[in-house]
Protein backbone atom coordinates (compact mmCIF):
# COMPACT_ATOMS: atom_id res chain seq x y z
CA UNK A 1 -85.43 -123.32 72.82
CA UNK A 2 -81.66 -123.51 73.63
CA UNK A 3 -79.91 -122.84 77.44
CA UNK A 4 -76.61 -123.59 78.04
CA UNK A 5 -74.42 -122.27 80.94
CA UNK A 6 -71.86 -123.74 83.67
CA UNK A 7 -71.91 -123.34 87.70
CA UNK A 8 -68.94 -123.21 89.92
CA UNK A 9 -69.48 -125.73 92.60
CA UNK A 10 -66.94 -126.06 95.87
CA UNK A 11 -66.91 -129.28 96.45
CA UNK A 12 -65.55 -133.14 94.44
CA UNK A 13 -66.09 -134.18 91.13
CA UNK A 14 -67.70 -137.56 92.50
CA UNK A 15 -69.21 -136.01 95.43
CA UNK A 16 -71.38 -133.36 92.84
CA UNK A 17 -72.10 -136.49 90.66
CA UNK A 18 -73.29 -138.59 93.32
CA UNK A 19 -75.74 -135.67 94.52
CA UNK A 20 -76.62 -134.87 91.20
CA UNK A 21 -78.44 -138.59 91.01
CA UNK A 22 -79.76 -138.12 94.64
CA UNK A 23 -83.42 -137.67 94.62
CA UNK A 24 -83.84 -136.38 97.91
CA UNK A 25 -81.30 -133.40 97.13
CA UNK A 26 -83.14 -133.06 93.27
CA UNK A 27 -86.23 -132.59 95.03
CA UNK A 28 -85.27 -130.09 97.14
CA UNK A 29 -82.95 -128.31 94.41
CA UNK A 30 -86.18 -128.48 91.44
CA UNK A 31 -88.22 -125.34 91.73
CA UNK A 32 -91.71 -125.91 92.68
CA UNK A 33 -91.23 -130.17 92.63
CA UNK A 34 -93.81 -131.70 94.74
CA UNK A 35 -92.59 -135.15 94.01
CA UNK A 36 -89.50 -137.24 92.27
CA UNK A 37 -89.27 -140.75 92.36
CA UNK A 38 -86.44 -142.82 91.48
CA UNK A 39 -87.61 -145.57 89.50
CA UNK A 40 -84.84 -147.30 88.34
CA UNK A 41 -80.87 -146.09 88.35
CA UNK A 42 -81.57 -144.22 84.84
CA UNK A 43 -85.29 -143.29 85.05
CA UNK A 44 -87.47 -140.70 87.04
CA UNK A 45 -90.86 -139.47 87.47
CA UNK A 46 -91.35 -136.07 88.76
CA UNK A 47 -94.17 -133.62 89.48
CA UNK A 48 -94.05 -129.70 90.41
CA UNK A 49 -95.79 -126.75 89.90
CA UNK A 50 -94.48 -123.28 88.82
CA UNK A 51 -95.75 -119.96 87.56
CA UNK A 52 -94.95 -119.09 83.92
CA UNK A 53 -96.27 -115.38 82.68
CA UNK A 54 -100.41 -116.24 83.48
CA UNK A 55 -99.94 -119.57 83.59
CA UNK A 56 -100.09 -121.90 87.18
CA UNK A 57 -99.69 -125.24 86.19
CA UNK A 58 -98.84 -128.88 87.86
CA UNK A 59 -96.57 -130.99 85.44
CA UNK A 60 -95.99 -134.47 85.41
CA UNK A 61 -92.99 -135.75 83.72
CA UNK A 62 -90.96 -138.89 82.68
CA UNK A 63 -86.51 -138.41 83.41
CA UNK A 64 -84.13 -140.87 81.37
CA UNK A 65 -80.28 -140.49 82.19
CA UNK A 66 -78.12 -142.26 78.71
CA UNK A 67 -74.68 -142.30 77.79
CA UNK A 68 -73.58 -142.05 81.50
CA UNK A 69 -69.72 -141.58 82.24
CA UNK A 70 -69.59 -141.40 85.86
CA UNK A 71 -68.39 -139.27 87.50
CA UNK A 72 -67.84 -137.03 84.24
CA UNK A 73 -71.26 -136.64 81.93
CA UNK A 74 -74.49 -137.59 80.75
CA UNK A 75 -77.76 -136.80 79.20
CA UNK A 76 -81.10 -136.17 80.13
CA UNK A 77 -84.05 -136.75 77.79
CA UNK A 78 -87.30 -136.01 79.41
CA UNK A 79 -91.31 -135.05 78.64
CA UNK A 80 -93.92 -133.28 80.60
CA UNK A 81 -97.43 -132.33 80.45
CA UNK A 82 -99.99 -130.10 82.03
CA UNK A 83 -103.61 -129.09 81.43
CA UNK A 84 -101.33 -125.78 79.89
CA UNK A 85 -99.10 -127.94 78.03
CA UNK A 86 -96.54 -130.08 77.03
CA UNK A 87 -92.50 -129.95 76.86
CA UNK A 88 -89.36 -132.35 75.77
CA UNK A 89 -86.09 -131.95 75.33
CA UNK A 90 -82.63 -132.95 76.28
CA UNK A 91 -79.63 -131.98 78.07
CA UNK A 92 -76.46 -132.58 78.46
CA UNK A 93 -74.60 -132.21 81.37
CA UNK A 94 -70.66 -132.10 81.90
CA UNK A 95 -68.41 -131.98 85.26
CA UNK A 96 -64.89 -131.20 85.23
CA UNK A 97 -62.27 -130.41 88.10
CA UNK A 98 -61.85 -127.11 88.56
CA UNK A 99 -59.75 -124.94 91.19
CA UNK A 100 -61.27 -125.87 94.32
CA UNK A 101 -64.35 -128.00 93.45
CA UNK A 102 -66.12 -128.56 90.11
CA UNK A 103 -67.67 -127.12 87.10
CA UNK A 104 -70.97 -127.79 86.09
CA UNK A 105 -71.23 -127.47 82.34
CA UNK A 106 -75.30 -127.84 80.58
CA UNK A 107 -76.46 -127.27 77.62
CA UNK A 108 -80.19 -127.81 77.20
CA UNK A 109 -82.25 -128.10 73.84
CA UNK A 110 -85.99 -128.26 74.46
CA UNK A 111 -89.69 -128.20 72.83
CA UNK A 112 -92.91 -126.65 74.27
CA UNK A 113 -96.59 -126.44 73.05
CA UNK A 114 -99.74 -126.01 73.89
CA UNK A 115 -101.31 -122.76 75.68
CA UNK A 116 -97.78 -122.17 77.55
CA UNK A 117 -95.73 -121.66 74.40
CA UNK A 118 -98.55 -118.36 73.69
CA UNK A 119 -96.72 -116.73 76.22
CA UNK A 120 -93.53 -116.19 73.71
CA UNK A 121 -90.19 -117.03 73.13
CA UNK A 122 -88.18 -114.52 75.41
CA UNK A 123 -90.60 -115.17 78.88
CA UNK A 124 -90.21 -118.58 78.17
CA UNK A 125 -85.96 -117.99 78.01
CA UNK A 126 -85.79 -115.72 80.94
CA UNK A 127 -87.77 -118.24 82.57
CA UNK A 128 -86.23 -120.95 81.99
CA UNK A 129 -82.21 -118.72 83.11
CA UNK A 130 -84.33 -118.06 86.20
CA UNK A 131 -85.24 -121.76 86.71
CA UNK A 132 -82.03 -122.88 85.90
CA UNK A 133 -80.19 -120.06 88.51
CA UNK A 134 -82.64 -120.81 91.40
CA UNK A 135 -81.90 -125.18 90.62
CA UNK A 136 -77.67 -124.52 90.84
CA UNK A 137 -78.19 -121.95 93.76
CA UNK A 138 -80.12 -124.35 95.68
CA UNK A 139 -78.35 -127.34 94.53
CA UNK A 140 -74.36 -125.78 95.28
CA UNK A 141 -76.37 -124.51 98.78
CA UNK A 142 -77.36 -128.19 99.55
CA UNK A 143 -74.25 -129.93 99.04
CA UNK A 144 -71.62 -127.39 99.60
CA UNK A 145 -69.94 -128.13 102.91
CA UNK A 146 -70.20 -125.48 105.84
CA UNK A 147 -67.75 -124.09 107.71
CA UNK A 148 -67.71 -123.29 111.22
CA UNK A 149 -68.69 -119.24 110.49
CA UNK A 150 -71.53 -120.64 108.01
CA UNK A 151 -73.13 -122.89 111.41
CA UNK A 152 -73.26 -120.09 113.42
CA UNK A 153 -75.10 -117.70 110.72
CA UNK A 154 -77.51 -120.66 110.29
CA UNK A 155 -78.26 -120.93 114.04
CA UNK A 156 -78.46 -117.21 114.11
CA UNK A 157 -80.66 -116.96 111.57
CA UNK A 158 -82.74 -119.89 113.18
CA UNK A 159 -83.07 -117.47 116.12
CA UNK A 160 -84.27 -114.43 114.65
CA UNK A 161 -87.64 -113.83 113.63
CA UNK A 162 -88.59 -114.40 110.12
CA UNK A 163 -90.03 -111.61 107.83
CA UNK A 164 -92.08 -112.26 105.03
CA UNK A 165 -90.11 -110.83 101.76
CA UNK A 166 -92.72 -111.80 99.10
CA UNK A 167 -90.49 -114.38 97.98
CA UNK A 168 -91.21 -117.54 96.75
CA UNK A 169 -89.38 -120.64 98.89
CA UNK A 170 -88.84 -123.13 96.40
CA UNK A 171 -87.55 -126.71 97.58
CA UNK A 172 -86.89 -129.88 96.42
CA UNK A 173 -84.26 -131.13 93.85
CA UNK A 174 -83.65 -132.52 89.98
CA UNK A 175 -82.29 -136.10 89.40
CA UNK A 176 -78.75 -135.42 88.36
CA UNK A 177 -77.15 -132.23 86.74
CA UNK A 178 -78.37 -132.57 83.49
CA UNK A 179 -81.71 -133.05 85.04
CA UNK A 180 -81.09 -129.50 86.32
CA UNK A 181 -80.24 -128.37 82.63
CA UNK A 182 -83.28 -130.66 81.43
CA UNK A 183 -85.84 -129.66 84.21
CA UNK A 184 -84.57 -126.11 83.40
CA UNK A 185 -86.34 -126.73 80.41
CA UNK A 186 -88.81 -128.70 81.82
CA UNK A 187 -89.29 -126.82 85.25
CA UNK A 188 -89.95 -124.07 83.68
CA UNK A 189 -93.05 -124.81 81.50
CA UNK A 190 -94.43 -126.08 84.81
């Protein structure tokens, strides 16, 4: 499977870099992530749980960042598995000034197997675009700064009741942008 794509994100070059190898904002940006440890400066271990088609699995993964040119690029190379299956892959993961903040550029190359790749090829894709949309929304949410006008919709909305949409709230982050591209991939067989 192949996923490329770029995100428009308001804020620094070094600021997006420096969240994109924060594990507290991966955690909360990662869709379904239950856990992500930092282990060293270039290695991760992650855990979260997603639907895919029938399948409701917990994976448990390994993250390696190489060929890092801060604040610019890097690439992820990852693995996962889960009573469902197994995935791997890669991804690399470019920022570049753009007007008014940065652009997040990924492109993603990854395996799966095992009872999750039944589900076929184009579930698996739109999946993974979902993944990948609700990991930049999240992420640009989290470390965008707010203006004035965006505090006081936040404490209005922290006023008002809350109705129950039937959507999911997914929280916690990826380690670094291409570990959004990579846990894309790998998010999604979760």
């Amino acid at each position: 499977m192949k996923l490329s794509g770029s995100y428009q994100i308001n804020l620094e070059k070094q600021k997006v870099w420096e969240a994109l190898n924060d594990p507290e904002i991966l955690k909360q940006a990662i869709p379904g992530c239950d856990e992500f440890i930092k282990k060293s400066d270039t290695n991760f271990t992650a855990k979260a749980t997603n639907k895919i088609g029938p399948f409701n699995a917990s994976f448990t993964g390994e993250i390696e960042l190489k060929d890092l040119n801060p604040p610019s690029s890097y690439k992820i190379t990852g693995s996962g598995n889960s009573p469902v299956g197994f995935a791997q892959g890669e991804a690399d993961v470019k920022l570049e000034d753009s007007e008014g903040g940065t652009k997040l550029i990924y492109s993603v190359e990854a395996q799966v197997g095992g009872k999750i790749a039944q589900v076929g090829s184009r579930l698996i894709d739109m999946t993974a675009k979902k993944m990948a949309d609700i990991f930049f929304g999240k992420f640009s949410e989290l470390i965008s700064p707010k203006t004035a006008e965006d505090q006081k919709d936040d404490n209005k909305i922290e006023t008002e009741p809350k109705q129950s949409e039937g959507k999911i709230d997914y929280g916690y982050a990826t380690a670094a942008i291409i570990l959004g591209a990579f846990l894309i991939w790998w998010v999604f067989l979760k």
